[in-house]
PDB file of N, CA and C in Angstrom:
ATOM      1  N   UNK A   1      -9.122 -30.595  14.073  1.00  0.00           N
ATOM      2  CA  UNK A   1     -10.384 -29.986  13.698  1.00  0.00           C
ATOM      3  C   UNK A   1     -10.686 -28.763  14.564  1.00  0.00           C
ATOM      4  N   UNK A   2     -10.450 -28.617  15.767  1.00  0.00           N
ATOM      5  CA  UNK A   2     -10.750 -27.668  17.019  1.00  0.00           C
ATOM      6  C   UNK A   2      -9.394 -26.378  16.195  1.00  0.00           C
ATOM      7  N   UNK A   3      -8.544 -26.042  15.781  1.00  0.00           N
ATOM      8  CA  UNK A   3      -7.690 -25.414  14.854  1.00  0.00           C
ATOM      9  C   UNK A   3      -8.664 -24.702  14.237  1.00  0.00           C
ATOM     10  N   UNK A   4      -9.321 -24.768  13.296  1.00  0.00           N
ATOM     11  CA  UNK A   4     -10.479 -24.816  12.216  1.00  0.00           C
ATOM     12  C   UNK A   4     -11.236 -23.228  13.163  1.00  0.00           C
ATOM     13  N   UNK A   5     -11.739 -23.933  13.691  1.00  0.00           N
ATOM     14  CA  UNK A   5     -12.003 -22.527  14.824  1.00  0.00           C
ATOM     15  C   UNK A   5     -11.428 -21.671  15.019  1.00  0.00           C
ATOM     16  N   UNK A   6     -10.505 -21.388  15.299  1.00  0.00           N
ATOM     17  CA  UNK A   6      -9.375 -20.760  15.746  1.00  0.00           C
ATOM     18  C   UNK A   6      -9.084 -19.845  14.158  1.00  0.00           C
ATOM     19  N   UNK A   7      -8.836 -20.594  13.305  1.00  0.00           N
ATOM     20  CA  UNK A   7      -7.854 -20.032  12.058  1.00  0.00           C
ATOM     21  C   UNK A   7      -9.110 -19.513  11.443  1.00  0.00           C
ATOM     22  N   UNK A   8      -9.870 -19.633  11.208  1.00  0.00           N
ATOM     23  CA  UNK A   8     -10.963 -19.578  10.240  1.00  0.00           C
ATOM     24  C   UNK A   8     -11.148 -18.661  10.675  1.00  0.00           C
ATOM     25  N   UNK A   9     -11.751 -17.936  11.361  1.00  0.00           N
ATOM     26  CA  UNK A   9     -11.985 -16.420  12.048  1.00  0.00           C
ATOM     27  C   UNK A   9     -10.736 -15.457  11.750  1.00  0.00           C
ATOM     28  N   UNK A  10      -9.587 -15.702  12.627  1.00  0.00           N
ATOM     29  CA  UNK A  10      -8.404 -15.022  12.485  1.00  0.00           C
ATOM     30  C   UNK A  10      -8.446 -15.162  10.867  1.00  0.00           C
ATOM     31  N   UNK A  11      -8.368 -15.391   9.833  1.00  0.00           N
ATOM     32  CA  UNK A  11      -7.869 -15.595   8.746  1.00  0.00           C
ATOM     33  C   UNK A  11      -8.987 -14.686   7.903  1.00  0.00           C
ATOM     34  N   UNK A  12     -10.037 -14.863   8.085  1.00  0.00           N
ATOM     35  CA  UNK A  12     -11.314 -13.800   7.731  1.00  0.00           C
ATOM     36  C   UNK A  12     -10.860 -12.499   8.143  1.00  0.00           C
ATOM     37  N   UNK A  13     -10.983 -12.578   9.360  1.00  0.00           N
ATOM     38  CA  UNK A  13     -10.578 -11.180   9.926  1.00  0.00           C
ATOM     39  C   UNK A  13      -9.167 -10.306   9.518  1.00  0.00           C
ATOM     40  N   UNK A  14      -8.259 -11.169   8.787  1.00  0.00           N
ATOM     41  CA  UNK A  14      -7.117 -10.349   8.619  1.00  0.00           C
ATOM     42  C   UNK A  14      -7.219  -9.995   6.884  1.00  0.00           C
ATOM     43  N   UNK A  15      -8.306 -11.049   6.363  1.00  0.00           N
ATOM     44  CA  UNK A  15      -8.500 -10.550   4.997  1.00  0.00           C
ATOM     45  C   UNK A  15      -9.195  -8.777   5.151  1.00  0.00           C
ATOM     46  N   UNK A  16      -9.642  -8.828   6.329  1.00  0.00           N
ATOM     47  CA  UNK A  16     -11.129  -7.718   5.966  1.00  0.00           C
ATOM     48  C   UNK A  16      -9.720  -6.675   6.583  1.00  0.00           C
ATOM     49  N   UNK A  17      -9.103  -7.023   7.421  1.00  0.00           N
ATOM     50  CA  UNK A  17      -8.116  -5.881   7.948  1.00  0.00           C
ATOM     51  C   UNK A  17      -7.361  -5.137   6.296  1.00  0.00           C
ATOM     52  N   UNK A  18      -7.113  -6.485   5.408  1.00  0.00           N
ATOM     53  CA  UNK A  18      -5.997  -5.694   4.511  1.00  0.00           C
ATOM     54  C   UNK A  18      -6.773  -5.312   3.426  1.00  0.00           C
ATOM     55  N   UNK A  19      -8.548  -5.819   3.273  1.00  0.00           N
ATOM     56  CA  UNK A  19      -8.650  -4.365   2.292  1.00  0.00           C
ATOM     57  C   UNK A  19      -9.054  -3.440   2.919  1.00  0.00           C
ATOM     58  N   UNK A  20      -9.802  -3.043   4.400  1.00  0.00           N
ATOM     59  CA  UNK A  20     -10.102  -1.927   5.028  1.00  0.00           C
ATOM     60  C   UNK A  20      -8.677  -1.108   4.594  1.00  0.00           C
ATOM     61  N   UNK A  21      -7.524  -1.495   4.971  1.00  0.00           N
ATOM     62  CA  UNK A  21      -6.391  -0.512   4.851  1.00  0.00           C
ATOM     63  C   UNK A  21      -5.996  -0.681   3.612  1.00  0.00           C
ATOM     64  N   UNK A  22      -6.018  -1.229   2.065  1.00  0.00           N
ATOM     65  CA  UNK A  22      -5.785  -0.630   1.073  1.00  0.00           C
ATOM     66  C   UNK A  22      -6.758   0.005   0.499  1.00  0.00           C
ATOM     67  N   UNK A  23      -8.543   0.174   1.411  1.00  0.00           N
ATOM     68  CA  UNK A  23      -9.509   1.510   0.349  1.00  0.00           C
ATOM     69  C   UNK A  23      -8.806   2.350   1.521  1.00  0.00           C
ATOM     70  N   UNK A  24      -8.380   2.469   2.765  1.00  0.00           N
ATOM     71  CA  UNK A  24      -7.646   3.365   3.156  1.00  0.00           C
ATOM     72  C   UNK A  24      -6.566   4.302   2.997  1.00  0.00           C
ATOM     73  N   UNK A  25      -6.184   3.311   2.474  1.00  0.00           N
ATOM     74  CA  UNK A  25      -5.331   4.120   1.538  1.00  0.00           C
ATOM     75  C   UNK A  25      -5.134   4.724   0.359  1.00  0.00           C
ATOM     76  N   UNK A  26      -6.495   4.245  -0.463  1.00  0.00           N
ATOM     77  CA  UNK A  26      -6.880   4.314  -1.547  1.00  0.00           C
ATOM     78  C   UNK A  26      -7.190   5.993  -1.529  1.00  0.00           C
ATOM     79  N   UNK A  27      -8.388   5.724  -0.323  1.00  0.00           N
ATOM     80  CA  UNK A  27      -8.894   7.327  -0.441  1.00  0.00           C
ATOM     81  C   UNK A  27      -7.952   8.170   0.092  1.00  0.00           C
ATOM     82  N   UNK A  28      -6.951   7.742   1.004  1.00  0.00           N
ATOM     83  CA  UNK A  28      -6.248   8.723   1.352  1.00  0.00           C
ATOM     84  C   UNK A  28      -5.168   9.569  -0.121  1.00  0.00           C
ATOM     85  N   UNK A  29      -5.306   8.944  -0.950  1.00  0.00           N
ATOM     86  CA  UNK A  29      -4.297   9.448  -2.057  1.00  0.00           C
ATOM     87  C   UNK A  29      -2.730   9.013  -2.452  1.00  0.00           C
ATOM     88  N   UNK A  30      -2.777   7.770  -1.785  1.00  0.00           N
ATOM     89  CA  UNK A  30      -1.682   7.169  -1.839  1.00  0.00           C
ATOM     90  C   UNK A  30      -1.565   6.911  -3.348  1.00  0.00           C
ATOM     91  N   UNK A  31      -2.629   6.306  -3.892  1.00  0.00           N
ATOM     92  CA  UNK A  31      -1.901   5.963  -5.405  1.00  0.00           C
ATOM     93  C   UNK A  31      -2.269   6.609  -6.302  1.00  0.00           C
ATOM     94  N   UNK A  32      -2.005   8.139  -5.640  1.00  0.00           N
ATOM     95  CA  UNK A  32      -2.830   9.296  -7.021  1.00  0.00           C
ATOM     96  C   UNK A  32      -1.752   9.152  -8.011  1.00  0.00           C
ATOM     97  N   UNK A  33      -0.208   9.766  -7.911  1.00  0.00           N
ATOM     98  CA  UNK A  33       1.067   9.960  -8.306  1.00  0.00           C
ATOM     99  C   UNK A  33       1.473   8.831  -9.024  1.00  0.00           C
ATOM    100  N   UNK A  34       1.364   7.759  -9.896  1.00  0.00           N
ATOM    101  CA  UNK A  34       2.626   6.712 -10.108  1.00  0.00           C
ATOM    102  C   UNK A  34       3.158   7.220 -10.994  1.00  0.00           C
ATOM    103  N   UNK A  35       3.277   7.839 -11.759  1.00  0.00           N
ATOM    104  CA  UNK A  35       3.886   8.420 -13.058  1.00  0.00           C
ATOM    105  C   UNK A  35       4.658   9.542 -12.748  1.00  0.00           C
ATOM    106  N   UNK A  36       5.147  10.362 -11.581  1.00  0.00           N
ATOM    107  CA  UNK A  36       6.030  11.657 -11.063  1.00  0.00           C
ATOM    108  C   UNK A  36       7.089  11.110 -10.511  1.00  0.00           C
ATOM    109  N   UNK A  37       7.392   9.857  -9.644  1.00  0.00           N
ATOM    110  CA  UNK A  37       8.014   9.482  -9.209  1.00  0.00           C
ATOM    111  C   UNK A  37       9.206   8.608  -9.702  1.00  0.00           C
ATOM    112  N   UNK A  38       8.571   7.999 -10.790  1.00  0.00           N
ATOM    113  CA  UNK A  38       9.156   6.636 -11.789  1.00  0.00           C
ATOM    114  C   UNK A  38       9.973   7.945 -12.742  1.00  0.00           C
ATOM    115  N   UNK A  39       9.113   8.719 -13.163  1.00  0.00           N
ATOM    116  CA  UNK A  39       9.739  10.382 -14.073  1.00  0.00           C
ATOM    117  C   UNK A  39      11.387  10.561 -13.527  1.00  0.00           C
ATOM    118  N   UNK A  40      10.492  11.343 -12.318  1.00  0.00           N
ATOM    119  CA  UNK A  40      11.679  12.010 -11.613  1.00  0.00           C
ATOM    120  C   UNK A  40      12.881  11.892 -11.299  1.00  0.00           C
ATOM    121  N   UNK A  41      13.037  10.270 -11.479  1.00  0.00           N
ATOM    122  CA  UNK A  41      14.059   9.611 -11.065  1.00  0.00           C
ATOM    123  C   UNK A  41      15.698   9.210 -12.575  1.00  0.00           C
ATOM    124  N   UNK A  42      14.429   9.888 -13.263  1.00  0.00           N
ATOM    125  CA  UNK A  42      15.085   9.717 -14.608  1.00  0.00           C
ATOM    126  C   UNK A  42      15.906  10.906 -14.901  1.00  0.00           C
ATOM    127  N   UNK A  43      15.326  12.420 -13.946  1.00  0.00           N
ATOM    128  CA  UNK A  43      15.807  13.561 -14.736  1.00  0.00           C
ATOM    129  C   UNK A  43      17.319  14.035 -14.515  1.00  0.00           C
ATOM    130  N   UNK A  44      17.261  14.562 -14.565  1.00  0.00           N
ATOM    131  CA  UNK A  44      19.410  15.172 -14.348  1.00  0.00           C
ATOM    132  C   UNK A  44      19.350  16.085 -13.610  1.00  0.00           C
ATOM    133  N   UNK A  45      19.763  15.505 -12.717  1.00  0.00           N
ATOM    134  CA  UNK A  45      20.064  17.390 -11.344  1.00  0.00           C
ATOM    135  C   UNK A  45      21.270  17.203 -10.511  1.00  0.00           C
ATOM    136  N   UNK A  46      22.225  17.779 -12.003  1.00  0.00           N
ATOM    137  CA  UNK A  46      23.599  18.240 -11.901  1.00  0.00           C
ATOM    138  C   UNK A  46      23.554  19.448 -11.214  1.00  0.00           C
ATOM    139  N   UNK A  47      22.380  20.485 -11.292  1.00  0.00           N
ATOM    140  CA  UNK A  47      22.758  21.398 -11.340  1.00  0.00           C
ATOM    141  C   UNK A  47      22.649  22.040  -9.997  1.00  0.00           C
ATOM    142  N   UNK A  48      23.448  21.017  -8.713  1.00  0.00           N
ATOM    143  CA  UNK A  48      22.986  21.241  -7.050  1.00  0.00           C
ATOM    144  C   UNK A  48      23.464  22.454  -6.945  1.00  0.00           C
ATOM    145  N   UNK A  49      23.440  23.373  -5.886  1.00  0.00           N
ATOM    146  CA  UNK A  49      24.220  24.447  -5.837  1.00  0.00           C
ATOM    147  C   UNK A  49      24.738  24.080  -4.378  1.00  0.00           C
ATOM    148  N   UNK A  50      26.527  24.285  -4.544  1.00  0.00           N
ATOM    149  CA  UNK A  50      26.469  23.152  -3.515  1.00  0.00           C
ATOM    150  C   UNK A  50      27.579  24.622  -2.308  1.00  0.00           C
TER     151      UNK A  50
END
């Protein structure tokens, strides 16, 4: 039961840690792009100049 104490806090506190850092990341612009990347990966660039 003395556990309970212990975890219950830590376990709150690491919820509030991981959405502080995904609206952190949110606003930072991390998930402006999903559609350029998934694209890009599709296109053909034979044409290196090497």
């Amino acid at each position: 039961m003395e556990a309970l104490y212990l975890l219950i806090p830590l376990s709150t506190g690491l919820v509030f840690f991981a959405i502080w850092l995904f609206f952190k990341a949110s606003d930072g612009g991390q998930f402006e792009d999903l559609q350029g990347p998934a694209e890009r990966i599709l296109q053909d660039d034979d044409n290196t100049a090497d």
